[in-house]
C-alpha atoms as a PDB file:
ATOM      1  CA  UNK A   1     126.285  76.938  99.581  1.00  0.00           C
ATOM      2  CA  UNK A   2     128.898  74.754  98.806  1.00  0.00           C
ATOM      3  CA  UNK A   3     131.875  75.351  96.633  1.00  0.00           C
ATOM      4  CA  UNK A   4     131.869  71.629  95.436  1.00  0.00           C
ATOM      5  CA  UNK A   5     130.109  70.529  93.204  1.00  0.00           C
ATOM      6  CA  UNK A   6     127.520  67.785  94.247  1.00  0.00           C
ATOM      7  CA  UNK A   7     129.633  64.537  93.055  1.00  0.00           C
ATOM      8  CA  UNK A   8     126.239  62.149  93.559  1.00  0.00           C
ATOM      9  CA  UNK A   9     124.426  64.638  91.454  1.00  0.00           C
ATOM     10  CA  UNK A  10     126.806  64.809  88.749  1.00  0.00           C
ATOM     11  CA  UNK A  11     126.975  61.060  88.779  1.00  0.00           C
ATOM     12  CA  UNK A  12     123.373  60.733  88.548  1.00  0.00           C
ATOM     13  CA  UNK A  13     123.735  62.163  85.171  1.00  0.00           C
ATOM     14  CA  UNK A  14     126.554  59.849  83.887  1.00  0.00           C
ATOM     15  CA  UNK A  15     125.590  56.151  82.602  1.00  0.00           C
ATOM     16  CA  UNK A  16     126.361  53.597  85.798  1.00  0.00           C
ATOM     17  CA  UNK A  17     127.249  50.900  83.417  1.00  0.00           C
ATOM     18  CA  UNK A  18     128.012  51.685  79.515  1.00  0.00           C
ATOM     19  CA  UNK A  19     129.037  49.559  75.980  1.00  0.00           C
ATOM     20  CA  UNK A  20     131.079  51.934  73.800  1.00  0.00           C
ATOM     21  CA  UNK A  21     131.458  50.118  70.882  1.00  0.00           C
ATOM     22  CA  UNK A  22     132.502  46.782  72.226  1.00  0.00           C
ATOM     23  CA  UNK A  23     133.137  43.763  69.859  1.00  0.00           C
ATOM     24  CA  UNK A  24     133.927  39.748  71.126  1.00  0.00           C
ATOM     25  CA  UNK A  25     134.894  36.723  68.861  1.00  0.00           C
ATOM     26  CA  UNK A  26     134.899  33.059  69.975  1.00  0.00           C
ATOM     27  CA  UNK A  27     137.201  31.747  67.161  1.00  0.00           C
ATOM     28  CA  UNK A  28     135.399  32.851  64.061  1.00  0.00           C
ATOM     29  CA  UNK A  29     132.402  33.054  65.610  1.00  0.00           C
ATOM     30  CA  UNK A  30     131.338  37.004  66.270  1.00  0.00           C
ATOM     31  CA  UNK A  31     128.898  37.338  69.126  1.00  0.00           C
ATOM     32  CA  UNK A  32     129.458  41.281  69.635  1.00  0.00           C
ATOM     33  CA  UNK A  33     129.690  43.505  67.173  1.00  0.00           C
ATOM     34  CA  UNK A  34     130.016  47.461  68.050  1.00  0.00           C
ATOM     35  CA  UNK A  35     127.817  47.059  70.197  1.00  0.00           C
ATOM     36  CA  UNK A  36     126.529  50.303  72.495  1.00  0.00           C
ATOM     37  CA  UNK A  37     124.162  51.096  74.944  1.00  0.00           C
ATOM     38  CA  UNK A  38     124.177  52.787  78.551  1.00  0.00           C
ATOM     39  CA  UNK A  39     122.175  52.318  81.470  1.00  0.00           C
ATOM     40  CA  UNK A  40     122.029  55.320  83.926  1.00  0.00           C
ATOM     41  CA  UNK A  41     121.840  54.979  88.183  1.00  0.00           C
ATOM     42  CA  UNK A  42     118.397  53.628  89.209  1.00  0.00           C
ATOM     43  CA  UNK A  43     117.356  52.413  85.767  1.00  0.00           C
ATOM     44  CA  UNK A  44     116.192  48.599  84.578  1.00  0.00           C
ATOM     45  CA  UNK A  45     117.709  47.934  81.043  1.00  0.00           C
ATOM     46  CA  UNK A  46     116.544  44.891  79.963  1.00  0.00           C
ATOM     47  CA  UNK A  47     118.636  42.937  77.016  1.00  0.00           C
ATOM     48  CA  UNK A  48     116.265  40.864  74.358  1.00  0.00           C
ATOM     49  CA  UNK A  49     116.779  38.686  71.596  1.00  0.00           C
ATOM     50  CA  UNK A  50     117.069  35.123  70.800  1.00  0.00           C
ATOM     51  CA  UNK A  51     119.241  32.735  72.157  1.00  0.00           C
ATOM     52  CA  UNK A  52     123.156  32.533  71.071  1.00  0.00           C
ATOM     53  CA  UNK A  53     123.269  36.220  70.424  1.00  0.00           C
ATOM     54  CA  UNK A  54     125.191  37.334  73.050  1.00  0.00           C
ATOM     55  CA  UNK A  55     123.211  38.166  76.173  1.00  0.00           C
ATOM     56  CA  UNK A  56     125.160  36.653  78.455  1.00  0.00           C
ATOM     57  CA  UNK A  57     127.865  37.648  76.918  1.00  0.00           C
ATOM     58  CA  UNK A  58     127.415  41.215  77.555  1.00  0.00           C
ATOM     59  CA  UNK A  59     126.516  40.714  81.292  1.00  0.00           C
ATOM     60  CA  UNK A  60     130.157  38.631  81.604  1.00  0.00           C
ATOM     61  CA  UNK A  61     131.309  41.269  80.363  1.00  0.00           C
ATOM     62  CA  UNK A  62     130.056  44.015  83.181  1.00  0.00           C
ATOM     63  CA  UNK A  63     131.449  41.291  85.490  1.00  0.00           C
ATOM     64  CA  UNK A  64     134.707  41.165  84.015  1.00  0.00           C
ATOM     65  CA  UNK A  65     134.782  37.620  83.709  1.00  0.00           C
ATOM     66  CA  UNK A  66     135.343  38.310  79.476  1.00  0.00           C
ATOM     67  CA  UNK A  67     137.192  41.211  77.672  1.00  0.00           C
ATOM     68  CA  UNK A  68     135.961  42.615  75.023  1.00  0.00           C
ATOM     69  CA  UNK A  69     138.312  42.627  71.536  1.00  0.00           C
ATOM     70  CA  UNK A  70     137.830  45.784  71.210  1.00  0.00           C
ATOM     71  CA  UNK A  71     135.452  49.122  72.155  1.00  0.00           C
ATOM     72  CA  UNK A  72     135.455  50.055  76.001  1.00  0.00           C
ATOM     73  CA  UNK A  73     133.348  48.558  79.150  1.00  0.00           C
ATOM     74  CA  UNK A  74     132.181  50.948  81.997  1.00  0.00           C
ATOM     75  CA  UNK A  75     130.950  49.565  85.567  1.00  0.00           C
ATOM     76  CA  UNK A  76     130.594  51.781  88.298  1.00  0.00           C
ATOM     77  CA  UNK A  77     131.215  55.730  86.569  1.00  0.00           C
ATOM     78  CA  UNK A  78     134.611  53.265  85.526  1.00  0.00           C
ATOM     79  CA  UNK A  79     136.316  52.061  82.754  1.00  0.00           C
ATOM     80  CA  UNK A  80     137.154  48.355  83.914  1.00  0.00           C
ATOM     81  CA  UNK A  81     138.141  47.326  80.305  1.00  0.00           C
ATOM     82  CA  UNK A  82     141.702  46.906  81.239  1.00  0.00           C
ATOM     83  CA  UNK A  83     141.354  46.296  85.038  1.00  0.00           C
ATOM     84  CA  UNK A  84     142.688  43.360  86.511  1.00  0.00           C
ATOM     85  CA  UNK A  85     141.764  40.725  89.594  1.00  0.00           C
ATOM     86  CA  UNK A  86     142.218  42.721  92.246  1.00  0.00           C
ATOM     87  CA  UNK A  87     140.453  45.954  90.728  1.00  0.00           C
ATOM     88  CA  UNK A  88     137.857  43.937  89.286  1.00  0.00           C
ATOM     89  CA  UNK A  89     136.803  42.303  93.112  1.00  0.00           C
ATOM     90  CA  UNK A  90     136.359  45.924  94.123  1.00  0.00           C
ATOM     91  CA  UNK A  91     134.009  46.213  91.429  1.00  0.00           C
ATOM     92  CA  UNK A  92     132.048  43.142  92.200  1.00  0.00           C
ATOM     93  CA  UNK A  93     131.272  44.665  95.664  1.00  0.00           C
ATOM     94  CA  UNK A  94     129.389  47.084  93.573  1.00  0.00           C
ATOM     95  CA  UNK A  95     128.074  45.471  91.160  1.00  0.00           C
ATOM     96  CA  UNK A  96     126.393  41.456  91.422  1.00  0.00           C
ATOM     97  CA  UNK A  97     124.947  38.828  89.322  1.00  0.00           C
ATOM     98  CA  UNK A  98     122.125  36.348  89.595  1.00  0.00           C
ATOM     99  CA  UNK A  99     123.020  33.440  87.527  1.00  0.00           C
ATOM    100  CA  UNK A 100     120.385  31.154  85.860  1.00  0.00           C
ATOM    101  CA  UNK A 101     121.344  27.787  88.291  1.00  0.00           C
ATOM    102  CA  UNK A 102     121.319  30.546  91.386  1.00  0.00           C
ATOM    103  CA  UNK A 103     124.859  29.540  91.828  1.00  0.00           C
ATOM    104  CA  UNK A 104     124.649  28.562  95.208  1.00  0.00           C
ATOM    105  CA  UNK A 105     126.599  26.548  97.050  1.00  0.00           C
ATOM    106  CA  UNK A 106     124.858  22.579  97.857  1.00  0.00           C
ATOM    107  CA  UNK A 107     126.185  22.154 101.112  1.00  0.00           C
ATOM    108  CA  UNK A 108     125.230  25.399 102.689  1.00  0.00           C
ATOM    109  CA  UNK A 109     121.939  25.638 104.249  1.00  0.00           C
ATOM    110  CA  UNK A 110     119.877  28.346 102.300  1.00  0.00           C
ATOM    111  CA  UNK A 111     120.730  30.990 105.504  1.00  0.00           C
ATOM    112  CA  UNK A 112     123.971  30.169 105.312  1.00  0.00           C
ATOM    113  CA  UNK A 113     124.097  30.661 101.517  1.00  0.00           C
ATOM    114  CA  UNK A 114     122.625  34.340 102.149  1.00  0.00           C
ATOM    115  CA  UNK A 115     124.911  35.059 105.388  1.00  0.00           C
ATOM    116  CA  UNK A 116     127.815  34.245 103.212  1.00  0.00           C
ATOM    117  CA  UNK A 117     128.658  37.276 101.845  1.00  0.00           C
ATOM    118  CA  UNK A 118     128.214  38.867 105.059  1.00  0.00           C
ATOM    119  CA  UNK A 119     130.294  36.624 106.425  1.00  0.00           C
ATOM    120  CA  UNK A 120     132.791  37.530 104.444  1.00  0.00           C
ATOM    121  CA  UNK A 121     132.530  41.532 105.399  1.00  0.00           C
ATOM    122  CA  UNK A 122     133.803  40.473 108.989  1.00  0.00           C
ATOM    123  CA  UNK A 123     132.308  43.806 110.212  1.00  0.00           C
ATOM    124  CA  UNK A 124     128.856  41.729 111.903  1.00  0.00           C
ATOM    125  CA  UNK A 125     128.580  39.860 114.490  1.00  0.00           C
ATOM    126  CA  UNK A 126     126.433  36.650 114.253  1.00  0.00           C
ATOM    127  CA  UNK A 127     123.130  38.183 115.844  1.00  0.00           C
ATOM    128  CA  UNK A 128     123.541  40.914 112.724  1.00  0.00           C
ATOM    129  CA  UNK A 129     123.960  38.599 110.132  1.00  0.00           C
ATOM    130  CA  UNK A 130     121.017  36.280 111.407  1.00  0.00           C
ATOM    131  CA  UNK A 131     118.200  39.295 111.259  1.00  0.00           C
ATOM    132  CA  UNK A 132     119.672  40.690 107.553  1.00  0.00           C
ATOM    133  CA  UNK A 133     119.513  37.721 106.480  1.00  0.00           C
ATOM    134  CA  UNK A 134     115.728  36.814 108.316  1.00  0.00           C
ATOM    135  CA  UNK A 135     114.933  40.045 106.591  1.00  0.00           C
ATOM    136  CA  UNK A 136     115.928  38.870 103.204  1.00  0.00           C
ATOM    137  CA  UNK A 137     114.503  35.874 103.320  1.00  0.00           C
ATOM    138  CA  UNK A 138     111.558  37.387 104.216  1.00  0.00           C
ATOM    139  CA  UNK A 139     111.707  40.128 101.381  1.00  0.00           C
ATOM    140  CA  UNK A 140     112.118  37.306  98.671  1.00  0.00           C
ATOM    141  CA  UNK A 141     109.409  35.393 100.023  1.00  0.00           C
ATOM    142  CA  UNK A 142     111.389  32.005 101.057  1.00  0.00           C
ATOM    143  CA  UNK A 143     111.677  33.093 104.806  1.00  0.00           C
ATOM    144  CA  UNK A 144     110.257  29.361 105.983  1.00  0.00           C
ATOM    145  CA  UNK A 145     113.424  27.679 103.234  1.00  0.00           C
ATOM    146  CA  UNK A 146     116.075  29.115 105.797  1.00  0.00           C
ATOM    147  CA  UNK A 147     116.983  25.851 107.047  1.00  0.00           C
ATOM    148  CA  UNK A 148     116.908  23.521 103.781  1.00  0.00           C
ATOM    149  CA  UNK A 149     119.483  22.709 101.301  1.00  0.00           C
ATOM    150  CA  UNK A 150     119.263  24.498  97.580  1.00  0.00           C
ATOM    151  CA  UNK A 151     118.857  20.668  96.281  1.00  0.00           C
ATOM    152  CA  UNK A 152     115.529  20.270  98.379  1.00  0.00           C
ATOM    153  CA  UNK A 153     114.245  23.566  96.165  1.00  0.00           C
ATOM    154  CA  UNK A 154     112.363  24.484  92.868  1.00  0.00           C
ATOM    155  CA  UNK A 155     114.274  26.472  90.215  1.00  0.00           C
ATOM    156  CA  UNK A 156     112.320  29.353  91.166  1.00  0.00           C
ATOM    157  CA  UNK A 157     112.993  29.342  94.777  1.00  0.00           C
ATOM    158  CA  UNK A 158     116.521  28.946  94.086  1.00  0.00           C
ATOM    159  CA  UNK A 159     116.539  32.093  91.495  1.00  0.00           C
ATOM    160  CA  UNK A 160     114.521  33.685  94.894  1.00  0.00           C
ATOM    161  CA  UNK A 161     117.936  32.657  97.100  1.00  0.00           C
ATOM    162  CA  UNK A 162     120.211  33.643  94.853  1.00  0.00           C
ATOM    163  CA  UNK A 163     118.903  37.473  94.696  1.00  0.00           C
ATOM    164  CA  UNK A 164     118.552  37.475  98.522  1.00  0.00           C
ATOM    165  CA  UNK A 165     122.161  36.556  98.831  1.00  0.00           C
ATOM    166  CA  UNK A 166     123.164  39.203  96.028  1.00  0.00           C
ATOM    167  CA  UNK A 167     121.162  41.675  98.059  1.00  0.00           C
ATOM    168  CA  UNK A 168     123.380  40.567 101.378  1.00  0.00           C
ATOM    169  CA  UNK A 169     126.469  42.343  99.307  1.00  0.00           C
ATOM    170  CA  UNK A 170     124.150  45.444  99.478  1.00  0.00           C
ATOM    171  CA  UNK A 171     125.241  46.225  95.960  1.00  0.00           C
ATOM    172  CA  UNK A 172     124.467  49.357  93.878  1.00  0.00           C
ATOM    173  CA  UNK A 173     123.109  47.222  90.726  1.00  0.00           C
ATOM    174  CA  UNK A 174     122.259  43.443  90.101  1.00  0.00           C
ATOM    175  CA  UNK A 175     122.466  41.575  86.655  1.00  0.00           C
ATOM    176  CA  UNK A 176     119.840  39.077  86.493  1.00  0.00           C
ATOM    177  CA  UNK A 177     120.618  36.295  83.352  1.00  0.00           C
ATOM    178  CA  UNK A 178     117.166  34.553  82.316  1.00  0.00           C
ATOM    179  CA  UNK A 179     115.809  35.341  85.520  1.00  0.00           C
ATOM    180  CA  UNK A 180     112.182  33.258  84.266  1.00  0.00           C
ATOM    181  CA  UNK A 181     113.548  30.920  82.232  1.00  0.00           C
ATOM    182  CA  UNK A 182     112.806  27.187  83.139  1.00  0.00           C
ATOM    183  CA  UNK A 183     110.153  28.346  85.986  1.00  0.00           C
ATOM    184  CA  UNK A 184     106.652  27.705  85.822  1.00  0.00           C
ATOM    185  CA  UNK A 185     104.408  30.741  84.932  1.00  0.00           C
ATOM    186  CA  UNK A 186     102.949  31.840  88.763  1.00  0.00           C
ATOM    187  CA  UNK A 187     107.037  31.408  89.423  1.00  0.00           C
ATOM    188  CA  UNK A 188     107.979  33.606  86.731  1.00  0.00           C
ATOM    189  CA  UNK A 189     105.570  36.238  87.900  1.00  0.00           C
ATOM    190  CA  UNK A 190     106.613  36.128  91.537  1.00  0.00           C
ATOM    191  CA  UNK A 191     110.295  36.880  90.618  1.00  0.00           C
ATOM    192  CA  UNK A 192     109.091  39.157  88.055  1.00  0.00           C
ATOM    193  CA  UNK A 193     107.433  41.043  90.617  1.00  0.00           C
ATOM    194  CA  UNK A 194     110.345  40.296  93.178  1.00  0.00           C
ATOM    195  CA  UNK A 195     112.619  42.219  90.812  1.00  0.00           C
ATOM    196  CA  UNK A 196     110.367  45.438  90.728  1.00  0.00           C
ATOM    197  CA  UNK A 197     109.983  45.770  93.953  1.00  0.00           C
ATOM    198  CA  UNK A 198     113.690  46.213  94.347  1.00  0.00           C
ATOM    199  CA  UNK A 199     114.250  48.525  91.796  1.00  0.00           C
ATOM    200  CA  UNK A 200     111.393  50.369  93.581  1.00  0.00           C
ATOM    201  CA  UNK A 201     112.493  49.872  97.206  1.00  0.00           C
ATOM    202  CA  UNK A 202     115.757  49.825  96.801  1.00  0.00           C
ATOM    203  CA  UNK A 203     116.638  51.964  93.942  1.00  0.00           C
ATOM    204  CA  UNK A 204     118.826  49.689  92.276  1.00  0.00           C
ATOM    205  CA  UNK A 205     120.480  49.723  88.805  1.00  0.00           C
ATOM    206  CA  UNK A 206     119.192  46.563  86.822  1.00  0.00           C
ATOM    207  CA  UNK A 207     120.078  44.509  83.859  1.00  0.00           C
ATOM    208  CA  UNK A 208     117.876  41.651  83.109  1.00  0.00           C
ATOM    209  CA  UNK A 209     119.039  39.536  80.038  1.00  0.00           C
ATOM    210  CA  UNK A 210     115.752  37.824  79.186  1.00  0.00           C
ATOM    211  CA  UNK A 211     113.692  36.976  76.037  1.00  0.00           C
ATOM    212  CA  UNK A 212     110.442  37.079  77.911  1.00  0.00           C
ATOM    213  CA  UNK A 213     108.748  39.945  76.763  1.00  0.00           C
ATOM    214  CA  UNK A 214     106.321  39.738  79.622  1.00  0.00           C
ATOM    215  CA  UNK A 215     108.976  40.529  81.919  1.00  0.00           C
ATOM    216  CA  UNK A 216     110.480  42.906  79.558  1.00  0.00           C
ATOM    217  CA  UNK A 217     107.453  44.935  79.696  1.00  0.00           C
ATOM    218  CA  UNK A 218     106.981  45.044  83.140  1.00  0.00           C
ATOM    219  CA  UNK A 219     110.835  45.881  84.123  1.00  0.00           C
ATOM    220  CA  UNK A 220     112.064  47.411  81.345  1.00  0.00           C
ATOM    221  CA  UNK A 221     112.877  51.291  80.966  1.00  0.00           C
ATOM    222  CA  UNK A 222     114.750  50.910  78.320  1.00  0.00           C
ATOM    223  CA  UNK A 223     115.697  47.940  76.034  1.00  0.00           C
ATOM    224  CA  UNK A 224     118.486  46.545  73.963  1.00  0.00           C
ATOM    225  CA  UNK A 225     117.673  44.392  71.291  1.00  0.00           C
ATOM    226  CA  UNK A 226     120.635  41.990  69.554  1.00  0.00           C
ATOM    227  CA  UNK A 227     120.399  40.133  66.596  1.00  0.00           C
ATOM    228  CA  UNK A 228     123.008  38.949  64.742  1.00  0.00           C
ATOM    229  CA  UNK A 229     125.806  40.279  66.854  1.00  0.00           C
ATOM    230  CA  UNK A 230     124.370  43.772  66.853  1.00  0.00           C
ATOM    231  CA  UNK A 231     122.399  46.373  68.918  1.00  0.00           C
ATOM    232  CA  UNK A 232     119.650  47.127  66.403  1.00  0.00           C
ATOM    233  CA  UNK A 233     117.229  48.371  68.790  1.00  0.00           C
ATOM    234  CA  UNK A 234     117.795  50.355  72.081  1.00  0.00           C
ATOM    235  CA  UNK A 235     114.809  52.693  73.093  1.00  0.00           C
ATOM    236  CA  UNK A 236     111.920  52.137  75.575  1.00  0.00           C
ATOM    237  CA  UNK A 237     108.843  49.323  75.694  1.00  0.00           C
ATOM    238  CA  UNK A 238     106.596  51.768  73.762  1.00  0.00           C
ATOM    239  CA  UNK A 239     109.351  52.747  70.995  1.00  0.00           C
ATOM    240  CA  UNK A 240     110.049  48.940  70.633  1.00  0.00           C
ATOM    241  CA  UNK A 241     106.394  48.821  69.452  1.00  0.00           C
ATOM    242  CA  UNK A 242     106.935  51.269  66.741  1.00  0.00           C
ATOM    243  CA  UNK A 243     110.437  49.985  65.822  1.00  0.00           C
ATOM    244  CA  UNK A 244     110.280  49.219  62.001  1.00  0.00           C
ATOM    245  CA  UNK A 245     113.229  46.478  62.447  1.00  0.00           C
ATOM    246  CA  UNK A 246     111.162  43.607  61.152  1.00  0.00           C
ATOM    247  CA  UNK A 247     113.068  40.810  63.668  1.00  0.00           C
ATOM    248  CA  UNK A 248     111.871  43.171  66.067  1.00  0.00           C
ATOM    249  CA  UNK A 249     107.905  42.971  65.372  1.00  0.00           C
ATOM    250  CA  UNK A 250     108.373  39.165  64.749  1.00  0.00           C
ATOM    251  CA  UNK A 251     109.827  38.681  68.447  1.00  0.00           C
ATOM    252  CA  UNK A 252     106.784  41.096  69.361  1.00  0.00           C
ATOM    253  CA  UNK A 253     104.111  39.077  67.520  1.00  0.00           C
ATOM    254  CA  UNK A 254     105.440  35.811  67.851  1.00  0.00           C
ATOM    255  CA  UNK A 255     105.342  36.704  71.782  1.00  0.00           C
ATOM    256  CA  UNK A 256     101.741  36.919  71.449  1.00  0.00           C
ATOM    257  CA  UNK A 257     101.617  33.130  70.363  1.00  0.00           C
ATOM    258  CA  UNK A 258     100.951  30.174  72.329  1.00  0.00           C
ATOM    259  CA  UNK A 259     102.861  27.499  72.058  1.00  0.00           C
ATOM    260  CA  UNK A 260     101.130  24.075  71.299  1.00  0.00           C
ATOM    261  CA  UNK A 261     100.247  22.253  73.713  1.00  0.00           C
ATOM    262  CA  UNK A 262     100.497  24.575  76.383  1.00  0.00           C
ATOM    263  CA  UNK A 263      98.152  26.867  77.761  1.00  0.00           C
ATOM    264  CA  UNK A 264     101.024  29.394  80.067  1.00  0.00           C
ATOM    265  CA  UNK A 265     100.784  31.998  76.852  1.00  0.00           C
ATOM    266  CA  UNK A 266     105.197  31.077  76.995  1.00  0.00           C
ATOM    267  CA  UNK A 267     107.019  33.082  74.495  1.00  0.00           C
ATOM    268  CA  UNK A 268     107.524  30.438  71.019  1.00  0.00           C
ATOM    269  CA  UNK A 269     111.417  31.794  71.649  1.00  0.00           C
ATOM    270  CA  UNK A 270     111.888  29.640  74.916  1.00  0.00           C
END
């Protein structure tokens, strides 16, 4: 047996990404306040609430594109609260987000949107990068979109794009920011089901900002809940049930609702 300790093992048992306390102000405006929560290697955390209270803001802040005021940020079994650029990129190899307009870029086929960050590796050679990113294509179900431009898709085929190019970084976790927002429902279920299938596959860490308790419930491990600038729940789907927080059973029953004039069952939040 080994003398050394198992360092994968150990870090198995440490949070991959973690909020210790972390507050952030826009002027007088306080969207974070002492705010905690961890998510562990391999785990979905999914982050619910209304809109405005600071979602996104947390995910930008895993990303390092925002600083918190004050309280720590760790990404990667690392405290990046005071990294700059240059550690920060090495982060972002790690760690990737899907943004809510896919982020891609409109003159680059949707293959060459996906072979762009392996592009980028300069370790492949073009025969490489064309069956990873086949195979990606393939895995998000938008194999026969190779060869069209992002403005001749649907919002929901973009959001599909978007995570097969995040996958091409073959990072450890993905953020996904209102990964069902604006789709239609059969959309929303397909990247719903998309998602699970690489946390299962895949084993990757997961944060998906959302207020679609649908998704929540079929994602989630565990789940933050903000309101008002704070963390007042963080505990799994079936302790979210229980909660006593009454903003907490309102979001749950006012999930149940459907909103009039539609039949899709849509949370009345979006």
């Amino acid at each position: 047996m080994s003398e050394h300790p198992n360092h994968q093992d150990a870090e198995r048992h440490q949070p991959y990404i973690e909020f210790q306390h972390v507050s952030k102000s826009f002027g007088d405006h306080k969207v974070l306040d002492d705010v905690s929560f961890q998510v562990y290697p391999g785990e979905t955390l999914c982050i619910l609430g209304r809109s405005g209270v600071g979602k996104s803001v947390s995910l930008h802040h895993i990303m390092g594109f925002l600083k918190p005021d004050s309280g720590r940020v760790m990404v990667a079994f690392q405290d990046i609260t005071d990294y700059g650029e240059l550690e920060l990129e090495q982060i972002r190899k790690k760690v990737t987000m899907v943004f809510q307009n896919g982020a891609l870029f409109d003159s680059l086929t949707v293959g060459e949107n996906v072979a762009f960050p392996l592009r980028e590796r300069r370790d492949l050679d073009e025969e490489q990068i064309f069956q990873i990113v086949d195979g990606l294509l393939d895995m998000v179900g938008v194999k026969p979109m190779r060869d069209l431009l992002p403005s001749d898709l649907s919002t929901g085929m973009k959001r599909s794009v978007a995570i097969a190019r995040a996958l091409s970084a073959q990072p450890e976790c993905i953020l996904y920011d209102e990964p069902t927002t604006m789709v239609d429902p059969l959309m929303a279920q397909l990247l719903g089901d998309l998602i699970q299938k690489l946390k299962q596959q895949l084993k990757l860490t997961s944060i998906v900002v959302t207020h679609d308790m649908r998704l929540a419930k079929k994602l989630a491990d565990r789940i933050v809940f903000l309101h008002e600038a704070k963390a007042i729940f963080v505990g799994s789907v079936h302790e979210m049930e229980r909660a006593h927080e009454d903003v907490v059973q309102e979001f749950l029953k006012l999930d149940e609702l459907i909103v009039p004039g539609r039949d899709d069952g849509y949370s009345a939040y979006t």
